[in-house]
N, C-alpha and C. Protein backbone atom coordinates (compact mmCIF):
# COMPACT_ATOMS: atom_id res chain seq x y z
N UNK A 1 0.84 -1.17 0.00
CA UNK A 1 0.00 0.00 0.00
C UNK A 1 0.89 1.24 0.00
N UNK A 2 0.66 2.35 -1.02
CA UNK A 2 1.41 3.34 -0.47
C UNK A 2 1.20 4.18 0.30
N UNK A 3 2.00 5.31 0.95
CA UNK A 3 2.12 6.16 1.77
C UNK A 3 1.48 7.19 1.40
N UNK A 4 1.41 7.56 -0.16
CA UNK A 4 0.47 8.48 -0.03
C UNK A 4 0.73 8.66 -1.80
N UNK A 5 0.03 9.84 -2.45
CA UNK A 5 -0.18 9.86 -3.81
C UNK A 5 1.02 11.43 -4.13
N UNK A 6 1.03 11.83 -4.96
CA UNK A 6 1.64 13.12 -5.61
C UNK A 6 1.49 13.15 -7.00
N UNK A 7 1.86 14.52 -7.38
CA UNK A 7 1.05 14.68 -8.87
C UNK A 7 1.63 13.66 -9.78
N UNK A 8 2.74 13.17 -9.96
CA UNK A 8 3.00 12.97 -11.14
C UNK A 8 3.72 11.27 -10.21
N UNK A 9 2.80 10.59 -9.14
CA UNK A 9 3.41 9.53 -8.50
C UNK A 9 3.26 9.01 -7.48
N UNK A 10 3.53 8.55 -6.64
CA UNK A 10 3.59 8.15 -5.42
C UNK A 10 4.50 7.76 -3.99
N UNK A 11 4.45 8.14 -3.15
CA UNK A 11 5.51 7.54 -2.29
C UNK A 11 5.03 6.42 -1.50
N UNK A 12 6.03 5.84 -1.13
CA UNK A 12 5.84 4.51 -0.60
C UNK A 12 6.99 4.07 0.19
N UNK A 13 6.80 4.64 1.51
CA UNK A 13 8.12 3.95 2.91
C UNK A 13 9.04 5.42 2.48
N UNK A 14 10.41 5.37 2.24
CA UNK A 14 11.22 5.93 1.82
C UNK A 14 11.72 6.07 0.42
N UNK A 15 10.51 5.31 -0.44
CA UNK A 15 10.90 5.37 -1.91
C UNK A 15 9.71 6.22 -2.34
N UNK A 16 10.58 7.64 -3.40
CA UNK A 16 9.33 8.74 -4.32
C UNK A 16 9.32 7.92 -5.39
N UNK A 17 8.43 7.61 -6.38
CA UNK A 17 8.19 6.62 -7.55
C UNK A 17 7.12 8.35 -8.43
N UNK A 18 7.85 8.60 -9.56
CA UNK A 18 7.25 9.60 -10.12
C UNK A 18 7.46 9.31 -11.34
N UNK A 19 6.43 9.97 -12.04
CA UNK A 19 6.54 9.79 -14.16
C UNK A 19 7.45 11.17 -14.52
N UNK A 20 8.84 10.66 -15.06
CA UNK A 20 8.98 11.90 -15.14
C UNK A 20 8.44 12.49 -16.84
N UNK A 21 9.27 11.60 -17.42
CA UNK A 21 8.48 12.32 -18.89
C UNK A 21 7.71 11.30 -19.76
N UNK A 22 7.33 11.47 -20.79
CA UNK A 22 6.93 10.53 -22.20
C UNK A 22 8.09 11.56 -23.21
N UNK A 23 8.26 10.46 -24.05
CA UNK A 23 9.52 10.80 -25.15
C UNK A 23 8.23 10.42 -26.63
N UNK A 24 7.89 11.07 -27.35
CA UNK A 24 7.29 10.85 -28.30
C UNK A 24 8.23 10.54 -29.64
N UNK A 25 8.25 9.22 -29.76
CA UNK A 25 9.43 8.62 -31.25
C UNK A 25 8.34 8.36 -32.32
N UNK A 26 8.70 8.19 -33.56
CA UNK A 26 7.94 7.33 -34.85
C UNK A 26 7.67 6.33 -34.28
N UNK A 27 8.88 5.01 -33.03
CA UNK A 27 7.74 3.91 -33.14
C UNK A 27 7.34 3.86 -31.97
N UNK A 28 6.92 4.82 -31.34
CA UNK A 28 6.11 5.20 -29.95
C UNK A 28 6.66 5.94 -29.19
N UNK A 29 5.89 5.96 -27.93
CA UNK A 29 5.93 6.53 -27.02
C UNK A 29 6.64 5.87 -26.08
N UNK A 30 7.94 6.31 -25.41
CA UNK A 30 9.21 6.07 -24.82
C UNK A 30 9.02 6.57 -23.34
N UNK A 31 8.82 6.03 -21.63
CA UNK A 31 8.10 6.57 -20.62
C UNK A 31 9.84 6.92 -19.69
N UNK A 32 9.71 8.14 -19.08
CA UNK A 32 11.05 7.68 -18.21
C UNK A 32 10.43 7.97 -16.54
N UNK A 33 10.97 6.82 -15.75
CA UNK A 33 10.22 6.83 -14.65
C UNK A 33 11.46 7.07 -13.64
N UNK A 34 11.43 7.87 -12.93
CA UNK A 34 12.09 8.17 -11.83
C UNK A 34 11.85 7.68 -10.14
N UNK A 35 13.08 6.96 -10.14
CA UNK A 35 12.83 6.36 -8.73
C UNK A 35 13.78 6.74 -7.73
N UNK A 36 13.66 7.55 -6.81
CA UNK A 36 14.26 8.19 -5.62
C UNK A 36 14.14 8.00 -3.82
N UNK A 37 15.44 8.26 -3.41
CA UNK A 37 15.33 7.57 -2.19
C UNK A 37 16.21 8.63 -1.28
N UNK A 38 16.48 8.91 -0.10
CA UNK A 38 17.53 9.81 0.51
C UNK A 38 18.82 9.42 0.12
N UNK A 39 18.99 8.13 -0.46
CA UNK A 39 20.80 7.84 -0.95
C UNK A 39 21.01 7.63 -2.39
N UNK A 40 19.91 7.77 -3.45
CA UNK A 40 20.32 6.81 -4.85
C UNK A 40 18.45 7.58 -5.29
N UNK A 41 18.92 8.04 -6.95
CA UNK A 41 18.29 8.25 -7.51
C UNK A 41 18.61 7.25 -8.99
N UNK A 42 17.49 6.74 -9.49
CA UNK A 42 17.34 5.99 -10.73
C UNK A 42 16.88 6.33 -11.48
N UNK A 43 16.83 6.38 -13.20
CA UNK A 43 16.07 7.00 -13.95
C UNK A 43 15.58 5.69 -14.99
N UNK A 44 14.86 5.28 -15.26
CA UNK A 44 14.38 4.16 -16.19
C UNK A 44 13.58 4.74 -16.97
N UNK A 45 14.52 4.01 -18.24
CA UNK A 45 13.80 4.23 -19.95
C UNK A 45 12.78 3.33 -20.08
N UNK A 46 11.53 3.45 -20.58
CA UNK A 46 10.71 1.92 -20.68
C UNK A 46 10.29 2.48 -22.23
N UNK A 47 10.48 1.45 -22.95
CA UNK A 47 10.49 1.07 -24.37
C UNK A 47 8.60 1.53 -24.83
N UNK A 48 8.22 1.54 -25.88
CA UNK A 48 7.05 1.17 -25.91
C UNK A 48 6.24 0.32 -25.77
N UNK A 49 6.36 -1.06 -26.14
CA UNK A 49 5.99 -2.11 -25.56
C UNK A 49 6.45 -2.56 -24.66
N UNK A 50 7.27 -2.13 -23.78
CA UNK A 50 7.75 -2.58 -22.42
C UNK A 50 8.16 -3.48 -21.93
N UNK A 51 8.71 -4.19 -22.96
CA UNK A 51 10.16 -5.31 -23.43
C UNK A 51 11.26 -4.33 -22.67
N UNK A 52 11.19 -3.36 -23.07
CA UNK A 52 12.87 -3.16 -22.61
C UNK A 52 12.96 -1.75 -21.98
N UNK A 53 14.09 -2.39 -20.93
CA UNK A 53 14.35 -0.87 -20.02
C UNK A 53 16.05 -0.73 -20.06
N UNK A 54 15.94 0.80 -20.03
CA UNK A 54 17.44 1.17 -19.16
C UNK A 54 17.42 1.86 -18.29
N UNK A 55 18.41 1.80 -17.34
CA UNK A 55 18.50 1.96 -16.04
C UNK A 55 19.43 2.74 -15.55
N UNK A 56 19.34 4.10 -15.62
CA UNK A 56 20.42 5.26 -15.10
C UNK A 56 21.22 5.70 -13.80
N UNK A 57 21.73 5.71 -13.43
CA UNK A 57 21.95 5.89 -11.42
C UNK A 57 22.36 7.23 -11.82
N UNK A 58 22.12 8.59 -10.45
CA UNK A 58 22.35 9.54 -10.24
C UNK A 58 23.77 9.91 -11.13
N UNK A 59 24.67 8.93 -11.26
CA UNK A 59 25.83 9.83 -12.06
C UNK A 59 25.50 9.34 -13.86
N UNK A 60 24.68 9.21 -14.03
CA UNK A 60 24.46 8.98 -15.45
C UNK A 60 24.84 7.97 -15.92
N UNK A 61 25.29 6.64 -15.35
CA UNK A 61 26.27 5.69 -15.61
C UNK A 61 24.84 4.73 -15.63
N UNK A 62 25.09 3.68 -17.23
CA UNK A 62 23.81 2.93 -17.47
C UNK A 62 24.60 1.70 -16.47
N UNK A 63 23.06 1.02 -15.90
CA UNK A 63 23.06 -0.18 -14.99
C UNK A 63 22.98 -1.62 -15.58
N UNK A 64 23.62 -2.61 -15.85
CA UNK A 64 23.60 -3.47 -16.37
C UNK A 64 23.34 -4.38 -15.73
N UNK A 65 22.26 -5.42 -16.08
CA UNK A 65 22.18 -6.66 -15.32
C UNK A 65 23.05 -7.67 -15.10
């Protein structure tokens, strides 16, 4: 359950979960979701069909599985 709602998200315990943008491409619409905490901010690319993500940490450095 979360902690509570905000415009563009929600918090939940010590994690902000917010939409930050839509990326409008020819083969869709590209979502980037921002996930933040008091130590580590994340930025995730989600594809249009949502097969595929990338995964940013606060210094811009992509996260690899």
């Amino acid at each position: 359950m979360s902690d509570g709602e905000t415009k563009y998200g929600f918090v939940w315990g010590p994690v902000e979960v917010m939409r930050t943008t839509s990326l409008e491409q020819k083969n869709g619409t590209y979502r980037v979701v921002t996930i933040k905490t008091d130590h580590k901010t994340l930025e995730i690319y989600i594809s249009p069909s949502g097969r595929s993500l990338r995964v940013y940490d606060d210094e811009h450095n992509e996260l690899k599985p």
